[in-house]
C-alpha atoms as a PDB file:
ATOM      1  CA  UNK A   1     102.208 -16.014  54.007  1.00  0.00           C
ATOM      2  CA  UNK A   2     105.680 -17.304  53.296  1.00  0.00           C
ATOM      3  CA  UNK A   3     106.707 -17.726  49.734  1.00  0.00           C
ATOM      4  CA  UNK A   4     107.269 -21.820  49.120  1.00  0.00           C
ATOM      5  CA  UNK A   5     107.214 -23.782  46.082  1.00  0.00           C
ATOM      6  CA  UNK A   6     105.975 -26.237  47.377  1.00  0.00           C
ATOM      7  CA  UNK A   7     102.597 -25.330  49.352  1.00  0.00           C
ATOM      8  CA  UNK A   8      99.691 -26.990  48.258  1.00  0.00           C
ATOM      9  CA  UNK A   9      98.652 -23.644  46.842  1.00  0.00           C
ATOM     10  CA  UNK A  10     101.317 -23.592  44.541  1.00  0.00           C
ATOM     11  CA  UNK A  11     101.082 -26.775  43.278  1.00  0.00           C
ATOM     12  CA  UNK A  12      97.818 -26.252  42.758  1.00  0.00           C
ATOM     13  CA  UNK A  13      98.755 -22.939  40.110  1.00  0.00           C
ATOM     14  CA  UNK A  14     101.087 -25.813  38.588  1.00  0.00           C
ATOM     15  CA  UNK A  15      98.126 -28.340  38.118  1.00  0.00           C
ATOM     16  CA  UNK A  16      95.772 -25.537  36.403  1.00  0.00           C
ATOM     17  CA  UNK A  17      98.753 -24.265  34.091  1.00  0.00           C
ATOM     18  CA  UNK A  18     100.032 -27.062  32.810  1.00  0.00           C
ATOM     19  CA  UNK A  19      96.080 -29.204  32.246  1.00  0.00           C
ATOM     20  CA  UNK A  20      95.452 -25.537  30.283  1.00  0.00           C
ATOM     21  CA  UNK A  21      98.633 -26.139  28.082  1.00  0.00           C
ATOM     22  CA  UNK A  22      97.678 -29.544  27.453  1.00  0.00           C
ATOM     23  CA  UNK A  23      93.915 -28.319  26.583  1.00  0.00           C
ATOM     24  CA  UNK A  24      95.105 -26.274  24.286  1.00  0.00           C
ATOM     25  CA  UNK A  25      97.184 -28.958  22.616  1.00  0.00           C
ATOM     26  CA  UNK A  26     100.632 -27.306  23.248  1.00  0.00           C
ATOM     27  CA  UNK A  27     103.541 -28.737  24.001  1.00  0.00           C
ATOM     28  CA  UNK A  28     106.566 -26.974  26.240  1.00  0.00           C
ATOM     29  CA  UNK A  29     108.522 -26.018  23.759  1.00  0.00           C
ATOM     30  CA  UNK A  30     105.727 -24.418  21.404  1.00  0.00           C
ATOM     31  CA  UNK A  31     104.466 -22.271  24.443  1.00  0.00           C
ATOM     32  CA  UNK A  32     107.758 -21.042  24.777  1.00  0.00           C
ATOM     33  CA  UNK A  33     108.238 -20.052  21.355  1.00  0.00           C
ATOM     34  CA  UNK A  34     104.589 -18.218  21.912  1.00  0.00           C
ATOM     35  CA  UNK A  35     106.553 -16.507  25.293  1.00  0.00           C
ATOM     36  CA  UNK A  36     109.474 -15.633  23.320  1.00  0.00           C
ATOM     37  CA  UNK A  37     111.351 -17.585  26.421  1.00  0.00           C
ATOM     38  CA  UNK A  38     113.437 -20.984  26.598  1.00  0.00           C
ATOM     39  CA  UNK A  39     111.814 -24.632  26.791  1.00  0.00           C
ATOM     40  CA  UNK A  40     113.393 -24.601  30.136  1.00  0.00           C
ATOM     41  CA  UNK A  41     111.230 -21.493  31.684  1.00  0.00           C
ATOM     42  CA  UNK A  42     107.584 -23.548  31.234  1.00  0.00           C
ATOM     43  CA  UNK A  43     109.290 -26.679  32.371  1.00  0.00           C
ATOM     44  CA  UNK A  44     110.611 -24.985  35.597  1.00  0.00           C
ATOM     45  CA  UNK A  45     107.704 -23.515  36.365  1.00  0.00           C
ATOM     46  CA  UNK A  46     105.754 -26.812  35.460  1.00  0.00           C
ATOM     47  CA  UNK A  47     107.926 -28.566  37.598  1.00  0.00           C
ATOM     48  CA  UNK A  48     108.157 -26.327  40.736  1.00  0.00           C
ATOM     49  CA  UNK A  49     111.516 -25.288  40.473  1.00  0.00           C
ATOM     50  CA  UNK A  50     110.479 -21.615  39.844  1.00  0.00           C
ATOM     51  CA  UNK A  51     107.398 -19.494  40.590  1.00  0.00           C
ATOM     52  CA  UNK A  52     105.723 -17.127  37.925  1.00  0.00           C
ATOM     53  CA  UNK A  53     104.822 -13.947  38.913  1.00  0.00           C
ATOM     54  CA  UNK A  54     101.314 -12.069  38.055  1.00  0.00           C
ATOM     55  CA  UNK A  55     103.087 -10.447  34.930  1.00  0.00           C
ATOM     56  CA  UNK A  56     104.312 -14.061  33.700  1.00  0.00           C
ATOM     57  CA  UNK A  57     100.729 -15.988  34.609  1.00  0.00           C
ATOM     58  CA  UNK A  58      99.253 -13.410  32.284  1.00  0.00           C
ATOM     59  CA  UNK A  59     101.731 -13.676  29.399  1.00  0.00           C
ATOM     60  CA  UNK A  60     101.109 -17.278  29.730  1.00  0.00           C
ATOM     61  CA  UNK A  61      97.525 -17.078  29.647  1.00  0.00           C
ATOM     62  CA  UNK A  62      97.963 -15.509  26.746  1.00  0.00           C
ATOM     63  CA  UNK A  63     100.075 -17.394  24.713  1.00  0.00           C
ATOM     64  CA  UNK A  64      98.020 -20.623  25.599  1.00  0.00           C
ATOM     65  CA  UNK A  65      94.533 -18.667  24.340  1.00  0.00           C
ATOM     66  CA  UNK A  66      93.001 -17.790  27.222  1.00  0.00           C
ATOM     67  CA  UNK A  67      92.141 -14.873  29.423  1.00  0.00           C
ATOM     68  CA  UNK A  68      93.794 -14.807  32.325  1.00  0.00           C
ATOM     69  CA  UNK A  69      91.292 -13.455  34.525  1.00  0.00           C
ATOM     70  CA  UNK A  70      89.302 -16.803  33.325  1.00  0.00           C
ATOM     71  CA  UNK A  71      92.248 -18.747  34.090  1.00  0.00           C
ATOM     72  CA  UNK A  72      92.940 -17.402  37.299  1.00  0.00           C
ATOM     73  CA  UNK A  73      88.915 -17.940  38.404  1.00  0.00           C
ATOM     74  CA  UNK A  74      89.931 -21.797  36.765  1.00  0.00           C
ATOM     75  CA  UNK A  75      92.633 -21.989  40.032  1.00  0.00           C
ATOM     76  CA  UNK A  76      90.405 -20.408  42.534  1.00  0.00           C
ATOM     77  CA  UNK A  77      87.709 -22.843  42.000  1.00  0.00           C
ATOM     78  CA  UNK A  78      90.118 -25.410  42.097  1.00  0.00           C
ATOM     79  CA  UNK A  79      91.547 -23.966  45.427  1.00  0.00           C
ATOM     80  CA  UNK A  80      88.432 -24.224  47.173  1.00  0.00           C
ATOM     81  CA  UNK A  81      87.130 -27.309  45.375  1.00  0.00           C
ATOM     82  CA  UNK A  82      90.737 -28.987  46.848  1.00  0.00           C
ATOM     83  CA  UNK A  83      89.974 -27.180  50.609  1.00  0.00           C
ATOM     84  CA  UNK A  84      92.850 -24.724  50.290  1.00  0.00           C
END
């Protein structure tokens, strides 16, 4: 599968990350205080201009409050709820 960021996977992982940030109340800028990382890291990857890898999805998983294994479950329900 050829890396895009824009498939409608990846937009997908977009959706999921940034409705968890918002569910747990936080804006850009305080999750990247949590990630020790710039305001401009959670709004590329919020925006599609950069892709996270595994190590990254779990950090951020983390920071919002959540386990990432429950978060990732979160985007493969929503894969298959959406047909992809």
């Amino acid at each position: 599968m050829p890396s895009s960021l824009r498939s409608p996977q990846q937009d997908k992982l977009r959706e999921v990350l940034i409705d968890a940030r918002k569910n747990a109340k936080l804006t850009q800028a305080e999750l990247a205080v949590r990630l020790s990382r710039p305001q401009s890291f959670v709004a590329k990857y919020e925006l599609g201009e950069r892709r996270i890898d595994v190590v990254e999805f779990v950090a951020v998983a983390r920071a919002i409050g959540l386990e990432a294994t429950g978060l990732l479950t979160t985007y493969l329900a929503a894969c298959e709820a959406g047909g992809l």
